[in-house]
N, C-alpha and C. Protein backbone atom coordinates (compact mmCIF):
# COMPACT_ATOMS: atom_id res chain seq x y z
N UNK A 1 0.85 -1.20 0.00
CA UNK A 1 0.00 0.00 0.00
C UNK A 1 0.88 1.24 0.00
N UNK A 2 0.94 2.28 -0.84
CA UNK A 2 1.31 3.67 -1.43
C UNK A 2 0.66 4.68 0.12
N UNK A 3 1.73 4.92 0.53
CA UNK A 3 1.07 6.15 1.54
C UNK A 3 1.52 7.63 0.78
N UNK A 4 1.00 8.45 1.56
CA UNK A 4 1.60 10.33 1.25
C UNK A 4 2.92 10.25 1.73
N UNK A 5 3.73 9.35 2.36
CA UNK A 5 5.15 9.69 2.95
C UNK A 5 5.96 8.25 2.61
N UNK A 6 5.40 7.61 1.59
CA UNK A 6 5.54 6.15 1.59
C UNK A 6 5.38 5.39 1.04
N UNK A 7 5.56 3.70 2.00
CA UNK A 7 4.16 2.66 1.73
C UNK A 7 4.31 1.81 2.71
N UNK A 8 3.59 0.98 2.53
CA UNK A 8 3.41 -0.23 3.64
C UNK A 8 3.88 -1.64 2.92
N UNK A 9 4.79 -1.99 3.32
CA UNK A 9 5.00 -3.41 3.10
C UNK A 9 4.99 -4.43 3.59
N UNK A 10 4.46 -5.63 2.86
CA UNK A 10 3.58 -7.01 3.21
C UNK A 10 5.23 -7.83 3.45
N UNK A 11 5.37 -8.18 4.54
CA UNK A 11 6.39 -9.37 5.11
C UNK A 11 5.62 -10.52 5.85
N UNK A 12 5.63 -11.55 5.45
CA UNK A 12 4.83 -12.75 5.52
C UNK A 12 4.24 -12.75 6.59
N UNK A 13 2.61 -11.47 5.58
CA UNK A 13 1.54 -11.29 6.51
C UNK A 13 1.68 -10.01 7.77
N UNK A 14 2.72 -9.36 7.97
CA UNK A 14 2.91 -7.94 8.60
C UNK A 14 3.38 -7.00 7.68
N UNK A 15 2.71 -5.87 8.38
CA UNK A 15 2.54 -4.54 7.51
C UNK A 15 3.99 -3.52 8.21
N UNK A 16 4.96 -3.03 7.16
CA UNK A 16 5.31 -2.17 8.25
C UNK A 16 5.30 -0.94 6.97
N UNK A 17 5.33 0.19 7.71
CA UNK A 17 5.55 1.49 7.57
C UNK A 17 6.97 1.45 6.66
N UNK A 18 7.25 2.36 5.57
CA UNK A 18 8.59 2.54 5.37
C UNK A 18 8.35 3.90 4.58
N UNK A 19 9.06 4.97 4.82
CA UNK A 19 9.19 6.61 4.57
C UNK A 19 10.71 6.56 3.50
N UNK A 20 9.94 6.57 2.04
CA UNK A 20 10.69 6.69 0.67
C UNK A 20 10.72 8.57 0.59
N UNK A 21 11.79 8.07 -0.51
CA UNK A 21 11.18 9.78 -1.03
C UNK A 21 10.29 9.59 -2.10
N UNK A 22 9.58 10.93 -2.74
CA UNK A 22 8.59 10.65 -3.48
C UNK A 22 8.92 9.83 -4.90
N UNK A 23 10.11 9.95 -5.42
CA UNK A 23 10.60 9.25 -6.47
C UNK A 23 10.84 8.10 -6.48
N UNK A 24 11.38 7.63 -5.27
CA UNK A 24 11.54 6.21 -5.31
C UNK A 24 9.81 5.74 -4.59
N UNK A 25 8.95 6.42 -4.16
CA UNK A 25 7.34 6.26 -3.99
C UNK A 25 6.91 5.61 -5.24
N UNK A 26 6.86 6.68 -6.21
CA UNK A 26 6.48 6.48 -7.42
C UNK A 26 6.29 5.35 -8.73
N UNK A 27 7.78 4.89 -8.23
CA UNK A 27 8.24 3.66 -8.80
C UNK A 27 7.82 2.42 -8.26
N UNK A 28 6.85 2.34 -7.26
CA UNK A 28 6.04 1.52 -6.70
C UNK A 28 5.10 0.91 -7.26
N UNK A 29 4.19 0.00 -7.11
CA UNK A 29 3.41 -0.44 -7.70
C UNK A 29 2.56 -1.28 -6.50
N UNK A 30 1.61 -1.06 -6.33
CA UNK A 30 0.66 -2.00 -5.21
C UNK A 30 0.30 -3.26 -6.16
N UNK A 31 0.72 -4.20 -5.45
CA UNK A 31 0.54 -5.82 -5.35
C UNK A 31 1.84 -6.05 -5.98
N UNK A 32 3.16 -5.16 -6.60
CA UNK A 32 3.81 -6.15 -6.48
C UNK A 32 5.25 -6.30 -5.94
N UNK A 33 6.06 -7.08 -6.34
CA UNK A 33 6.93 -7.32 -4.96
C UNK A 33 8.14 -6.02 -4.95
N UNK A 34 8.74 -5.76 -4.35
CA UNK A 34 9.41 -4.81 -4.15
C UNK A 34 10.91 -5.46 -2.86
N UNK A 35 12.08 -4.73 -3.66
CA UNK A 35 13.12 -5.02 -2.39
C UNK A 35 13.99 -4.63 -2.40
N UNK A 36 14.12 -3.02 -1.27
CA UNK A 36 14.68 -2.32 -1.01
C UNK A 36 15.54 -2.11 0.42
N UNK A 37 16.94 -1.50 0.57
CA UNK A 37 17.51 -1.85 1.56
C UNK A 37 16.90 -0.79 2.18
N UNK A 38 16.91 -0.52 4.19
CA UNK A 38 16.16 0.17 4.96
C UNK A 38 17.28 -0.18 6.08
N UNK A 39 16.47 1.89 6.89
CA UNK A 39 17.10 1.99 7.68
C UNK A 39 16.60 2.09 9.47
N UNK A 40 16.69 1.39 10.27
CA UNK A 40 16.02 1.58 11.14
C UNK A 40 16.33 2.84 12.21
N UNK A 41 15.53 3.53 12.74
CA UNK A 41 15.73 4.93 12.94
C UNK A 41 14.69 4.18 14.56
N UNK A 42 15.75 4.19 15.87
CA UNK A 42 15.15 3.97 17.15
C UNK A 42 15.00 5.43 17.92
N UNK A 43 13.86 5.62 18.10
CA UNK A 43 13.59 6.46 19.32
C UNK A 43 13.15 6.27 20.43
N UNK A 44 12.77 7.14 21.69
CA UNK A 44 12.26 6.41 22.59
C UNK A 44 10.53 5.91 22.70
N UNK A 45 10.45 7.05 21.98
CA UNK A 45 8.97 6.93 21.42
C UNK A 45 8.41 6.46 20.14
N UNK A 46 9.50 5.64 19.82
CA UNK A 46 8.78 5.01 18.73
C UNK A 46 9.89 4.88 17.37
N UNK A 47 10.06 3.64 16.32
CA UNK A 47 10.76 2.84 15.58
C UNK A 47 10.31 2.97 14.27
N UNK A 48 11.66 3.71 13.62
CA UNK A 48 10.93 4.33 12.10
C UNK A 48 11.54 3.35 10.96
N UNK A 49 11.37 2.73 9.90
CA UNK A 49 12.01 2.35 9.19
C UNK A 49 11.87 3.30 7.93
N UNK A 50 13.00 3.57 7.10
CA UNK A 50 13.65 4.36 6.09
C UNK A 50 14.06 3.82 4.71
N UNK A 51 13.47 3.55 3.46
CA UNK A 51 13.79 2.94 2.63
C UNK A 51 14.87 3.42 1.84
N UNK A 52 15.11 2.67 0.40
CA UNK A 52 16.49 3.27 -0.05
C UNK A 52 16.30 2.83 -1.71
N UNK A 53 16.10 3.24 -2.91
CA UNK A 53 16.08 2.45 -3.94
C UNK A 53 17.52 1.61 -4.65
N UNK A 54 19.04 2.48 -3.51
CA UNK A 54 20.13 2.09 -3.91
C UNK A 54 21.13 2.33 -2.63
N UNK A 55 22.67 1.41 -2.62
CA UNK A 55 22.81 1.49 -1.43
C UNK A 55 23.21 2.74 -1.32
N UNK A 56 23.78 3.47 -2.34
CA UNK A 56 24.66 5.03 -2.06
C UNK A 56 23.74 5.64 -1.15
N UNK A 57 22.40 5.63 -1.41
CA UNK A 57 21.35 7.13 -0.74
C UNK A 57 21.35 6.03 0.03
N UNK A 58 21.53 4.84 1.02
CA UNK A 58 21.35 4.67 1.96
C UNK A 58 22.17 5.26 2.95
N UNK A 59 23.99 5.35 2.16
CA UNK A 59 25.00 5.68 2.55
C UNK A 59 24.91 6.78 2.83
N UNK A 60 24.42 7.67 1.51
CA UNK A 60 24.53 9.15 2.44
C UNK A 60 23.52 9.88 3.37
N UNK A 61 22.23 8.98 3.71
CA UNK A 61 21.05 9.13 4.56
C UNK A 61 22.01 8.89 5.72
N UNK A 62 22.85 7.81 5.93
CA UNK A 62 23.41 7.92 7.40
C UNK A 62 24.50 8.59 7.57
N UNK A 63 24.91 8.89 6.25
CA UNK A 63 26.03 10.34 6.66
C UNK A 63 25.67 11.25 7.31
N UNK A 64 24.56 11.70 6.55
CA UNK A 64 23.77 12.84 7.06
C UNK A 64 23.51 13.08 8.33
N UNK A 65 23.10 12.02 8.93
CA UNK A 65 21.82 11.79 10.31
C UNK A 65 23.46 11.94 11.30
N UNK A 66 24.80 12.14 10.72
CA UNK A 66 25.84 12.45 11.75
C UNK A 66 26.10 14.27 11.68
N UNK A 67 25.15 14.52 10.92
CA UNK A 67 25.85 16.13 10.92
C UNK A 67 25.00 16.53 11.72
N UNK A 68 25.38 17.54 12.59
CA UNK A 68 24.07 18.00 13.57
C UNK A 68 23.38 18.84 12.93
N UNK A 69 22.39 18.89 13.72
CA UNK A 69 20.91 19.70 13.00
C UNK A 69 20.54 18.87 11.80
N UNK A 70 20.95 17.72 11.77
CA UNK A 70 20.31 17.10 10.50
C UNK A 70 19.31 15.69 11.16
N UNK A 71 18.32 15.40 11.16
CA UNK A 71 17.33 14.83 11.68
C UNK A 71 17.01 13.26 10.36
N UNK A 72 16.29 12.20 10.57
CA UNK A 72 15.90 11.37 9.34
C UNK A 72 15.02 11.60 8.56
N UNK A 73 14.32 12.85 8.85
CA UNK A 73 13.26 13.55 7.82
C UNK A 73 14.47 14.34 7.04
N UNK A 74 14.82 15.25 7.25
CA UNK A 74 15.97 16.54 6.91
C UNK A 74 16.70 15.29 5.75
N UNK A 75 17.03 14.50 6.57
CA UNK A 75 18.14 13.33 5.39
C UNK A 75 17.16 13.08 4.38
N UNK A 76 16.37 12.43 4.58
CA UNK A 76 15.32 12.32 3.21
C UNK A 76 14.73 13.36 2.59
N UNK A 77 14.63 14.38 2.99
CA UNK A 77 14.27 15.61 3.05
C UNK A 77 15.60 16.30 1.10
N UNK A 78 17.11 15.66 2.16
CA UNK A 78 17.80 15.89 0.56
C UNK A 78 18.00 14.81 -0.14
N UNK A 79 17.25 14.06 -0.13
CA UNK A 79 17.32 12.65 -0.88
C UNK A 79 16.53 13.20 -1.64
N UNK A 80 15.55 13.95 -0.88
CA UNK A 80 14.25 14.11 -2.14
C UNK A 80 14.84 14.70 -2.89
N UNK A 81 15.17 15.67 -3.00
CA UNK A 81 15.57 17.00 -3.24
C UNK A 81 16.47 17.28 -4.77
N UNK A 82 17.87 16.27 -3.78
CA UNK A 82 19.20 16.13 -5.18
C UNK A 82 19.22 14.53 -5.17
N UNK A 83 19.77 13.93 -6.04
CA UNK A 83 20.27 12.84 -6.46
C UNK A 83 21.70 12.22 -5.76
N UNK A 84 22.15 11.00 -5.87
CA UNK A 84 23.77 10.73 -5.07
C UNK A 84 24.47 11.53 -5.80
N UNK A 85 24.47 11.66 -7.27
CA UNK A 85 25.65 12.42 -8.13
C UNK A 85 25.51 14.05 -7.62
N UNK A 86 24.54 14.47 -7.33
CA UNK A 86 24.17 15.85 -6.87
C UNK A 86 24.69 16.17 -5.86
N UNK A 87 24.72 15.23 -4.82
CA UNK A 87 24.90 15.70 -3.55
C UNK A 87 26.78 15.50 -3.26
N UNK A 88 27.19 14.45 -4.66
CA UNK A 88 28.19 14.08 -4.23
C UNK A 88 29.20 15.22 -5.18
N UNK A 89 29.07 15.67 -5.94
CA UNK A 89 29.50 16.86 -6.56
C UNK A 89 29.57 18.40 -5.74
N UNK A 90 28.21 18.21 -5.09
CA UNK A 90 28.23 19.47 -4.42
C UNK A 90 29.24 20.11 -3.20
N UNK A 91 29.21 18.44 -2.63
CA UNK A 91 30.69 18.23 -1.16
C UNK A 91 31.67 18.24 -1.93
N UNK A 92 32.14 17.88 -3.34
CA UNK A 92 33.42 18.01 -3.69
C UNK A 92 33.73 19.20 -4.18
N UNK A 93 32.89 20.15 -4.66
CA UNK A 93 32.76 21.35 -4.97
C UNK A 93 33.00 22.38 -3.82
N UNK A 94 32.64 21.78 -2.57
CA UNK A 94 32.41 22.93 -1.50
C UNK A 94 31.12 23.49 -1.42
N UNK A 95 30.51 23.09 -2.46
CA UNK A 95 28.93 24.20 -2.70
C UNK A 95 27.90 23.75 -2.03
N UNK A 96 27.82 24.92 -1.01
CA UNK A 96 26.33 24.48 -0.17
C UNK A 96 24.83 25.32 -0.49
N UNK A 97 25.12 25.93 -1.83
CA UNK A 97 23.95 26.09 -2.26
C UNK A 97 22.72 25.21 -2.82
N UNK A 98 23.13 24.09 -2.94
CA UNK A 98 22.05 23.03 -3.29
C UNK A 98 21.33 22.70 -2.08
N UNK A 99 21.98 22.46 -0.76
CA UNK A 99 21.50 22.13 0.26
C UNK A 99 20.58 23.23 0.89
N UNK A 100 21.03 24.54 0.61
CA UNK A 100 20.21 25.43 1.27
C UNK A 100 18.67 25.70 0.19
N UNK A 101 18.37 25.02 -0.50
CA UNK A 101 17.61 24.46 -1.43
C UNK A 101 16.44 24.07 -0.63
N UNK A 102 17.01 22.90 -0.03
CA UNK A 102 16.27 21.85 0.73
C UNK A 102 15.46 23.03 1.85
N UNK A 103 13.94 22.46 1.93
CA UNK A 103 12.95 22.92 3.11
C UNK A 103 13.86 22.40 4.50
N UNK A 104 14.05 23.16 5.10
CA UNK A 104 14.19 22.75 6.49
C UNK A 104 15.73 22.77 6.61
N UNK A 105 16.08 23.26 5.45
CA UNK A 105 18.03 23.72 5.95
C UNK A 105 18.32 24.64 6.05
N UNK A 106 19.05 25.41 6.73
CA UNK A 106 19.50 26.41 6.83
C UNK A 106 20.66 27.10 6.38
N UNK A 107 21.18 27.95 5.91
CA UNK A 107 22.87 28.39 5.98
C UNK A 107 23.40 27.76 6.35
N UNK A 108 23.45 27.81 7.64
CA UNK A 108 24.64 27.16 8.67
C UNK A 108 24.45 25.98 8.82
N UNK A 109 23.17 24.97 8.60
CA UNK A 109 23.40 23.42 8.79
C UNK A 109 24.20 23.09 6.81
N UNK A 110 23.61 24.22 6.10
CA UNK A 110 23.99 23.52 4.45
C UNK A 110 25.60 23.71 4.73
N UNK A 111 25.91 24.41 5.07
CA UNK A 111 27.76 24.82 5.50
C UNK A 111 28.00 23.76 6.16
N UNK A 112 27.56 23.32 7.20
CA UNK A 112 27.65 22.39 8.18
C UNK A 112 27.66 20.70 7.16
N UNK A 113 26.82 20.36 6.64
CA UNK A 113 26.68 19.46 5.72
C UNK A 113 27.83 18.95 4.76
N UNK A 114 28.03 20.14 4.23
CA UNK A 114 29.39 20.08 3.05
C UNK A 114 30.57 20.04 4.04
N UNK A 115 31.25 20.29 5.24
CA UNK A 115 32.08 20.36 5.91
C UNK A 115 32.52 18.87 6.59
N UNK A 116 30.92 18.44 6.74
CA UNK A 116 31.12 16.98 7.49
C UNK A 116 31.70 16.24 6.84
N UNK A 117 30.60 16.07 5.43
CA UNK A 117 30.54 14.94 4.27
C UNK A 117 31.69 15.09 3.67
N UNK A 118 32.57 16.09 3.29
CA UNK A 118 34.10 15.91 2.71
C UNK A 118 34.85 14.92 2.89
N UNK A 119 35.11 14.12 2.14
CA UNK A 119 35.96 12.89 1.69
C UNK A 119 35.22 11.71 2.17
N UNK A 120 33.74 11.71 2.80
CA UNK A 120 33.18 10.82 3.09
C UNK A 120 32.27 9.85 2.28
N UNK A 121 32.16 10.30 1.06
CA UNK A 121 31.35 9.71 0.30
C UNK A 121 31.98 8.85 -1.25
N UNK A 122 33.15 8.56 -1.03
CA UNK A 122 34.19 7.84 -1.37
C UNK A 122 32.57 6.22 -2.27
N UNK A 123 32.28 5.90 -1.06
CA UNK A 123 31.23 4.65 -1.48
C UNK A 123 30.46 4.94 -2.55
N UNK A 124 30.40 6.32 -2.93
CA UNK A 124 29.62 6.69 -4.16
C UNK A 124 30.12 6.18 -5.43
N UNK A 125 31.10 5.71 -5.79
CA UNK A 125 32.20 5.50 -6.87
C UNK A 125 31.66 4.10 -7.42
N UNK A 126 31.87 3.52 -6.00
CA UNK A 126 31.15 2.05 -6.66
C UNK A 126 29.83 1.53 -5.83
N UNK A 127 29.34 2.39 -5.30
CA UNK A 127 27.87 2.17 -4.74
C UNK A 127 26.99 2.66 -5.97
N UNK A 128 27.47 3.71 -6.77
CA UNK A 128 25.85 4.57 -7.61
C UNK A 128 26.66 4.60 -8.95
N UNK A 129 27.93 4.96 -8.97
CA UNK A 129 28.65 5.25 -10.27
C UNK A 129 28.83 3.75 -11.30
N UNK A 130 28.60 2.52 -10.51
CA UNK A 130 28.53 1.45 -11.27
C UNK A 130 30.09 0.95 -11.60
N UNK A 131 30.23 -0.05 -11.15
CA UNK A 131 31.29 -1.21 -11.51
C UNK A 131 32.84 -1.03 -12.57
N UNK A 132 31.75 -0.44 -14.00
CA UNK A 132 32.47 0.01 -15.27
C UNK A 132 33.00 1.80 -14.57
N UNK A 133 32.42 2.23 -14.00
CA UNK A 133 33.59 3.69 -13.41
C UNK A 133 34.02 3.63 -12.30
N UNK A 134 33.87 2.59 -11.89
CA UNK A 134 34.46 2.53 -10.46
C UNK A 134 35.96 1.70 -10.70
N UNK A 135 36.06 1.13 -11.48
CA UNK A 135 37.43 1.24 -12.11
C UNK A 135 37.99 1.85 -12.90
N UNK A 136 37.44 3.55 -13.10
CA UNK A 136 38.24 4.42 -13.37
C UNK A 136 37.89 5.68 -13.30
N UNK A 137 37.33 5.65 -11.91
CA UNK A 137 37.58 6.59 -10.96
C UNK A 137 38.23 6.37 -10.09
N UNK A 138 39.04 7.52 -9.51
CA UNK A 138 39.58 7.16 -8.12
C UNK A 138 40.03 8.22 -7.32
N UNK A 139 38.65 8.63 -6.40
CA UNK A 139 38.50 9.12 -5.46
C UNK A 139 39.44 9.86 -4.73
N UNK A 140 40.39 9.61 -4.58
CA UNK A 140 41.50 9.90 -3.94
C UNK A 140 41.83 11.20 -4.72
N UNK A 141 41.53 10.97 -6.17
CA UNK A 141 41.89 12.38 -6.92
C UNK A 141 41.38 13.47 -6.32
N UNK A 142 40.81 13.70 -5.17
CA UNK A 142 40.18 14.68 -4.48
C UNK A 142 41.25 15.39 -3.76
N UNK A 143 42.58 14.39 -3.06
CA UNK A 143 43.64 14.80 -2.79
C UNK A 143 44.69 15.42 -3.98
N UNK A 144 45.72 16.73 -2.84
CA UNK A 144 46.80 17.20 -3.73
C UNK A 144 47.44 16.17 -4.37
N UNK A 145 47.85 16.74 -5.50
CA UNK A 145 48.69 15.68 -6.36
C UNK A 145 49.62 16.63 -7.45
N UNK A 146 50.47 15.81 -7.88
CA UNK A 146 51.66 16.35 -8.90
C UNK A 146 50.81 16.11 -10.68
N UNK A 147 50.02 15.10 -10.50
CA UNK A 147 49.48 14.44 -11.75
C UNK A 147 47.76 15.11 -11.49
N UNK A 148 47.51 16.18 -10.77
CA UNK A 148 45.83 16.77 -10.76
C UNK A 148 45.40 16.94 -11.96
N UNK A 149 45.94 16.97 -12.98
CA UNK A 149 44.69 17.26 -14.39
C UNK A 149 44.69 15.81 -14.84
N UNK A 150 45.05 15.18 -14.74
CA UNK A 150 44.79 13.07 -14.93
C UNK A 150 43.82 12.79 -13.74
N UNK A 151 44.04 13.17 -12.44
CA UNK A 151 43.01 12.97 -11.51
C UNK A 151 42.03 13.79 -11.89
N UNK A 152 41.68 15.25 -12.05
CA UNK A 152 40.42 15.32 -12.24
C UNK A 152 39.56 15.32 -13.37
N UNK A 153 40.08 14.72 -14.16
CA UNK A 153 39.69 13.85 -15.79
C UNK A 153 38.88 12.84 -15.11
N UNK A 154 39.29 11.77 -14.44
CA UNK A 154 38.95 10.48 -13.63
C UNK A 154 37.85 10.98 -13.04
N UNK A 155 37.92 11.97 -11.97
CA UNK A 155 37.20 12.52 -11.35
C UNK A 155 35.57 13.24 -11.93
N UNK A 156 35.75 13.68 -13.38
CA UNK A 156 34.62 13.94 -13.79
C UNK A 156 34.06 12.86 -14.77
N UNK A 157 34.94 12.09 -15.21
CA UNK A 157 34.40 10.93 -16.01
C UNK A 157 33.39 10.29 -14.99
N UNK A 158 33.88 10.19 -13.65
CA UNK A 158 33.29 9.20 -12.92
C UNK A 158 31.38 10.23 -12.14
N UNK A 159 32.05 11.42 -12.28
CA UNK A 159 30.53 12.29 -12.12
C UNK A 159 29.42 12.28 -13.62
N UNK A 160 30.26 11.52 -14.89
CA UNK A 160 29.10 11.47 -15.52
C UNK A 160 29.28 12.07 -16.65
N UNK A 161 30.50 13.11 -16.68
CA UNK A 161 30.46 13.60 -18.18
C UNK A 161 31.63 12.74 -19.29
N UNK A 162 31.76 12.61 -20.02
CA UNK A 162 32.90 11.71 -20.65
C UNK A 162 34.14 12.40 -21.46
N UNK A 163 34.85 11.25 -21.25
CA UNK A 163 36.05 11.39 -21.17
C UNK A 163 36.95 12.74 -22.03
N UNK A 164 36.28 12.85 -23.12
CA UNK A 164 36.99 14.34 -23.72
C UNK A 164 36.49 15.41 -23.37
N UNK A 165 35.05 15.33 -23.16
CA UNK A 165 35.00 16.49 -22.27
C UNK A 165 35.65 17.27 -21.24
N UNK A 166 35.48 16.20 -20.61
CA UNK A 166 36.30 16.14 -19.24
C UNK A 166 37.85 16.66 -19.29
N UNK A 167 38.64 15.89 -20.56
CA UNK A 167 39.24 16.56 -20.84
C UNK A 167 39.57 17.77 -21.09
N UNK A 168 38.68 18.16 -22.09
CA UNK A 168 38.88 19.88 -22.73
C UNK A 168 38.67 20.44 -21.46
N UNK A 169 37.90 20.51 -20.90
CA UNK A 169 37.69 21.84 -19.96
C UNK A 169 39.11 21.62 -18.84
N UNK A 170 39.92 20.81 -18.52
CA UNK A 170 41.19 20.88 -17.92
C UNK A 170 42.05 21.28 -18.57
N UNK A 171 42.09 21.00 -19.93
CA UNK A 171 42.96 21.96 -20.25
C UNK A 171 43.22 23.06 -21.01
N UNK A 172 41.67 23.68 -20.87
CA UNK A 172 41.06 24.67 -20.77
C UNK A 172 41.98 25.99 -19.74
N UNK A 173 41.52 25.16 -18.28
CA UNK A 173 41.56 25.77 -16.78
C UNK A 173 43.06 25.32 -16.83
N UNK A 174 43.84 24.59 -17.50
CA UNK A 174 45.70 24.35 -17.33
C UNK A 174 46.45 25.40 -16.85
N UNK A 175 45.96 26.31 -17.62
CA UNK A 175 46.96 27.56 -17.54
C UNK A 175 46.89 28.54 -16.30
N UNK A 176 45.11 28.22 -16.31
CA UNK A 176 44.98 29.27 -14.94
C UNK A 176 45.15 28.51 -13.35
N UNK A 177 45.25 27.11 -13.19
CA UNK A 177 45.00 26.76 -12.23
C UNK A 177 46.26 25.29 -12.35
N UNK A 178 47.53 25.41 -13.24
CA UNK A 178 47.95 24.58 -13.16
C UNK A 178 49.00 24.37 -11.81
N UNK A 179 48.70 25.23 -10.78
CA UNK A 179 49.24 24.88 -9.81
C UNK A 179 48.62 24.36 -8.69
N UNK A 180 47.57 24.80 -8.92
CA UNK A 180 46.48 24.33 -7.72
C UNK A 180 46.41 22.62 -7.83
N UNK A 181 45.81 22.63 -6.37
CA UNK A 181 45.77 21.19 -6.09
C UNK A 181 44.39 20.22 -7.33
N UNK A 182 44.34 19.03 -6.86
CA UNK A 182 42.91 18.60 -7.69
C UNK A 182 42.13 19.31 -7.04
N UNK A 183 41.64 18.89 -5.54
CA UNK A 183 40.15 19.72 -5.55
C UNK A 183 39.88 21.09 -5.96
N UNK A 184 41.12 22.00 -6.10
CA UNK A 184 40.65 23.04 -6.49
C UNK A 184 40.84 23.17 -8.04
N UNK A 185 41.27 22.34 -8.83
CA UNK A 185 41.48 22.47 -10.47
C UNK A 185 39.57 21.88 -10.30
N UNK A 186 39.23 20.55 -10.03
CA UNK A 186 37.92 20.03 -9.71
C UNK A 186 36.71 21.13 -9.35
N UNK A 187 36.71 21.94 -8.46
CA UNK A 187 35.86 23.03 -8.19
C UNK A 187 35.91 23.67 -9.45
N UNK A 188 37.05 24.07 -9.93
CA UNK A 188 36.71 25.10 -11.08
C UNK A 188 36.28 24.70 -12.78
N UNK A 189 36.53 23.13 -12.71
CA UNK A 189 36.01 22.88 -13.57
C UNK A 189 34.49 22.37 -13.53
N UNK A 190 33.88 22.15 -12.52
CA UNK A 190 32.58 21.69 -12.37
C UNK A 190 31.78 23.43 -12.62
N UNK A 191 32.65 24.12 -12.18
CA UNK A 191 32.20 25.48 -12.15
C UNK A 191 31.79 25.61 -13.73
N UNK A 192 32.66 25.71 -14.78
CA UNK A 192 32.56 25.84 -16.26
C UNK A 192 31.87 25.01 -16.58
N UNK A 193 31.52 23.72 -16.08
CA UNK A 193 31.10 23.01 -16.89
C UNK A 193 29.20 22.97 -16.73
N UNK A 194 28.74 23.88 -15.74
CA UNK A 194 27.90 23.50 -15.20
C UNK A 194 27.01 22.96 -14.95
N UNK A 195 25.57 22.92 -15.26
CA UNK A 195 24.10 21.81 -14.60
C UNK A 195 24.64 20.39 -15.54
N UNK A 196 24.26 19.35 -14.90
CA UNK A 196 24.41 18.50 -15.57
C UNK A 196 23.78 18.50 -16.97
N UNK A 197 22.93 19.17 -17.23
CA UNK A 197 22.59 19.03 -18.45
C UNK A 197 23.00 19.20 -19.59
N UNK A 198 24.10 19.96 -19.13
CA UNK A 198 25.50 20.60 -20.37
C UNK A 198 25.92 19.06 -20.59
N UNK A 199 26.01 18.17 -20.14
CA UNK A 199 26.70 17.25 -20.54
C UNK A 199 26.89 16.49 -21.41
N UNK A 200 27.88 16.36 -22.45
CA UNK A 200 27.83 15.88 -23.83
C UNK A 200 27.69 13.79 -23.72
């Protein structure tokens, strides 16, 4: 059964509660089977379970629920909101304008958010990015390096845009930023390159 925050799922003959976001709601279907990983959320007053259509947004639902002022509504809250590639671009970017997006965030928790989650979402590579880029991405390109325009080639192949692209716009930014570390050659090329929809 499809709730307004949900649905209810049949486990041989018990009903429980589980709080999706509306997209992964959607993709539902009453009567048939469904199987999604979940998160159990204990209070004293009462036991929430949290669904997931993949493990990354499970991953970063409990990232989240460690930043303060961030609650298991607030976490689903940016599940709804941005996507894993969204949210995981935005911490590597520094940019907490997506988060201050979200109903119920503030300035200082979206600052707070991007500060925590830095270098934490590493599981995104081969949790959401899939198998075929997760062997050629590598994360680590987030760190300084001598070789940063090869790391953040890797680095945006693996966010989704391909490989010459990715290219041109580094060495594009070569000249102006060939000293800077990756994350900051990385910030400035996500900067040029912008909404995902530019993406060739």
């Amino acid at each position: 059964m499809l709730t307004s925050s949900g649905c209810v799922i049949d486990v041989g003959g018990v009903g429980y509660a589980v709080a999706l976001t509306p997209l992964h709601a959607r993709s539902l279907h009453v009567g048939e089977s469904a199987m999604f990983s979940t998160t159990l959320i204990v209070r004293e007053d009462s036991m929430q379970l949290f669904g997931f259509a993949t493990s990354a947004e499970q991953g970063i639902f409990e990232a989240l629920l460690t930043v303060s002022g961030i609650g298991p509504r607030s976490a689903l809250a940016v599940l709804s909101h941005m996507g894993p590639r969204e949210i995981f671009a935005a911490v590597v970017a520094e940019d907490d304008a997506p988060f201050r997006k979200v109903s119920g965030i503030g300035p200082k928790t979206a600052k707070l958010v991007v500060v925590s989650l830095a270098g934490r979402l590493s599981h995104l590579v081969e949790g959401d990015f899939g198998a075929a880029d997760a062997d050629s991405v590598d994360v680590s390109a987030l760190a300084p390096s001598g070789a940063a325009s090869v790391q953040v080639i890797a680095a945006l192949v693996g966010l989704g845009w391909n490989e010459k692209v990715a290219a041109d716009v580094v060495n594009r930014l070569g000249g102006g930023v060939a000293s800077a570390d990756a994350a900051s050659m990385l910030r400035a090329a996500l900067t040029e390159l912008g909404s995902p929809g530019t993406r060739a």
